[in-house]
Protein backbone atom coordinates (compact mmCIF):
# COMPACT_ATOMS: atom_id res chain seq x y z
CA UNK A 1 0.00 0.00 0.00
CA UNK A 2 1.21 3.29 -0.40
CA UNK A 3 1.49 5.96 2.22
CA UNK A 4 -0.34 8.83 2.21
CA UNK A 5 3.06 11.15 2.26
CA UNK A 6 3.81 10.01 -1.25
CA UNK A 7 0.49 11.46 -2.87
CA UNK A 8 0.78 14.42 -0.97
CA UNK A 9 4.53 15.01 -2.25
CA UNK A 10 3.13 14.44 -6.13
CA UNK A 11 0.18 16.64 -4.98
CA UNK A 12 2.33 19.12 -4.02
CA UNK A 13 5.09 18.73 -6.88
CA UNK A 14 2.41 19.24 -9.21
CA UNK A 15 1.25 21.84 -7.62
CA UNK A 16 4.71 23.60 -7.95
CA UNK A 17 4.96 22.69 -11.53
CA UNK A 18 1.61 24.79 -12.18
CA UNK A 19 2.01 27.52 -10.43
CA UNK A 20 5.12 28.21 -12.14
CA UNK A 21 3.05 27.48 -15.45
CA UNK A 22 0.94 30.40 -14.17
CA UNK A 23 3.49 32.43 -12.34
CA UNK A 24 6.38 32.28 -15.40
CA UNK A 25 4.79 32.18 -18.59
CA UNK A 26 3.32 34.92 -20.81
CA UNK A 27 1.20 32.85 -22.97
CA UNK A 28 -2.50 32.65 -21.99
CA UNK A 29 -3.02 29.44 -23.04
CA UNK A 30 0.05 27.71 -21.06
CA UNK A 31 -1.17 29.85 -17.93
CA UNK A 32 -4.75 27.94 -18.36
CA UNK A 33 -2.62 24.60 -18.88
CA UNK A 34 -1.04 25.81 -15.16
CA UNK A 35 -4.23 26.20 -13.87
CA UNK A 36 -5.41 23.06 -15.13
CA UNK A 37 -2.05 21.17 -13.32
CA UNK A 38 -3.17 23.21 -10.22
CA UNK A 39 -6.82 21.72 -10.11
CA UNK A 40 -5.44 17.63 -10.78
CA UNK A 41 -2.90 18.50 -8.00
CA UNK A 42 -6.18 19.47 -5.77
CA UNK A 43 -7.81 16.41 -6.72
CA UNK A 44 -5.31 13.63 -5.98
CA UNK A 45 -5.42 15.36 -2.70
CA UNK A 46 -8.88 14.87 -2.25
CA UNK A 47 -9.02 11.34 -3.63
CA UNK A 48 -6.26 10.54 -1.43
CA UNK A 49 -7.45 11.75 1.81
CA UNK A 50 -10.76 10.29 1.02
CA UNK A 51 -9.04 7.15 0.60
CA UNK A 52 -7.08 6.99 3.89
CA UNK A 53 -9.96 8.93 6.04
CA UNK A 54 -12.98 7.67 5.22
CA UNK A 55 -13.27 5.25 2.29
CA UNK A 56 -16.46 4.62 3.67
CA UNK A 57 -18.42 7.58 2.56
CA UNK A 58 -18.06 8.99 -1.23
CA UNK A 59 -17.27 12.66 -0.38
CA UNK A 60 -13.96 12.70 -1.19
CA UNK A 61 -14.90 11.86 -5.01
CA UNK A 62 -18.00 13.67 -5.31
CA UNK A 63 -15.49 16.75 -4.39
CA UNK A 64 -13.25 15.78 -7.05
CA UNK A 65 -16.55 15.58 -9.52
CA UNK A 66 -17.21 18.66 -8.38
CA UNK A 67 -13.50 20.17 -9.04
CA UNK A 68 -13.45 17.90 -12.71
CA UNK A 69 -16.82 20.49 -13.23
CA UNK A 70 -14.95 23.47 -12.90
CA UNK A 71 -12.04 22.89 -14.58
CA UNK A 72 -14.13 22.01 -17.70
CA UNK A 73 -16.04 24.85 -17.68
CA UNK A 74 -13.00 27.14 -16.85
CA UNK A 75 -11.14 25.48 -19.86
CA UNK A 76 -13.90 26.95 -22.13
CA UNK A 77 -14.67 29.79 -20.71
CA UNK A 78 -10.63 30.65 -21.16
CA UNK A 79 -10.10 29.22 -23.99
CA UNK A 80 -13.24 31.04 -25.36
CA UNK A 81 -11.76 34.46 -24.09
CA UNK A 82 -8.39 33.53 -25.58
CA UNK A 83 -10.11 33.35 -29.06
CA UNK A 84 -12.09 36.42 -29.14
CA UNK A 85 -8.72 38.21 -27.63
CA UNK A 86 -6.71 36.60 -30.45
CA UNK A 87 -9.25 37.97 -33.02
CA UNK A 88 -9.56 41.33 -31.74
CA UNK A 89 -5.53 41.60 -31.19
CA UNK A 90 -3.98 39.07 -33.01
CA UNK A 91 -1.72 37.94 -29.69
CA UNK A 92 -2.01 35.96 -26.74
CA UNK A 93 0.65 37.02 -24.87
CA UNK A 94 -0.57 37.96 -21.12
CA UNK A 95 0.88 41.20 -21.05
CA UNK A 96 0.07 42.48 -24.23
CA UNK A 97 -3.75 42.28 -23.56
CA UNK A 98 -4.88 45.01 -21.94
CA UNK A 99 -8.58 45.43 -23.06
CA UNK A 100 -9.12 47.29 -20.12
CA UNK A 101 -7.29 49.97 -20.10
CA UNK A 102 -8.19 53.14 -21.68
């Protein structure tokens, strides 16, 4: 069996690896792909704890159902606004879009 330590270490490595991704890069799309690393990090947390805690109940994965939800619809919703940004500017470098200044 494994320990719990050792998902919480690839949890957290991942973790690292995406924020990074979000922290380092200027593209828009490779900050969404950080993002996305963020929210599987969060979920092998969940399934793990729900594992080792209570295996019993089905919390753990109806959180991680839950978390799968968002990161769909935050994958189209961003990838949506990177389109129309893309169109209007023809970049998608982070910095460059600045729709909301005057």
């Amino acid at each position: 069996m494994i320990p719990l330590s050792w998902y919480i270490l690839l949890s957290a490595a991942l973790f690292c690896v995406g924020l990074y991704g979000v922290l380092a890069r200027k593209n828009a799309v490779a900050i969404l792909m950080g993002i996305e690393l963020m929210l599987n990090a969060v979920n092998i947390n969940l399934v793990a704890f729900w594992h080792y805690l209570t295996p019993a109940l089905a919390s753990g994965q109806m959180f991680a159902v839950m978390v799968f939800a968002v990161a769909a619809s935050e994958a189209a919703v961003g990838l949506a606004l990177i389109i129309s940004i893309y169109r209007r500017r023809n970049t998608v470098v982070a910095e460059e879009i600045d729709l909301m200044k005057w």
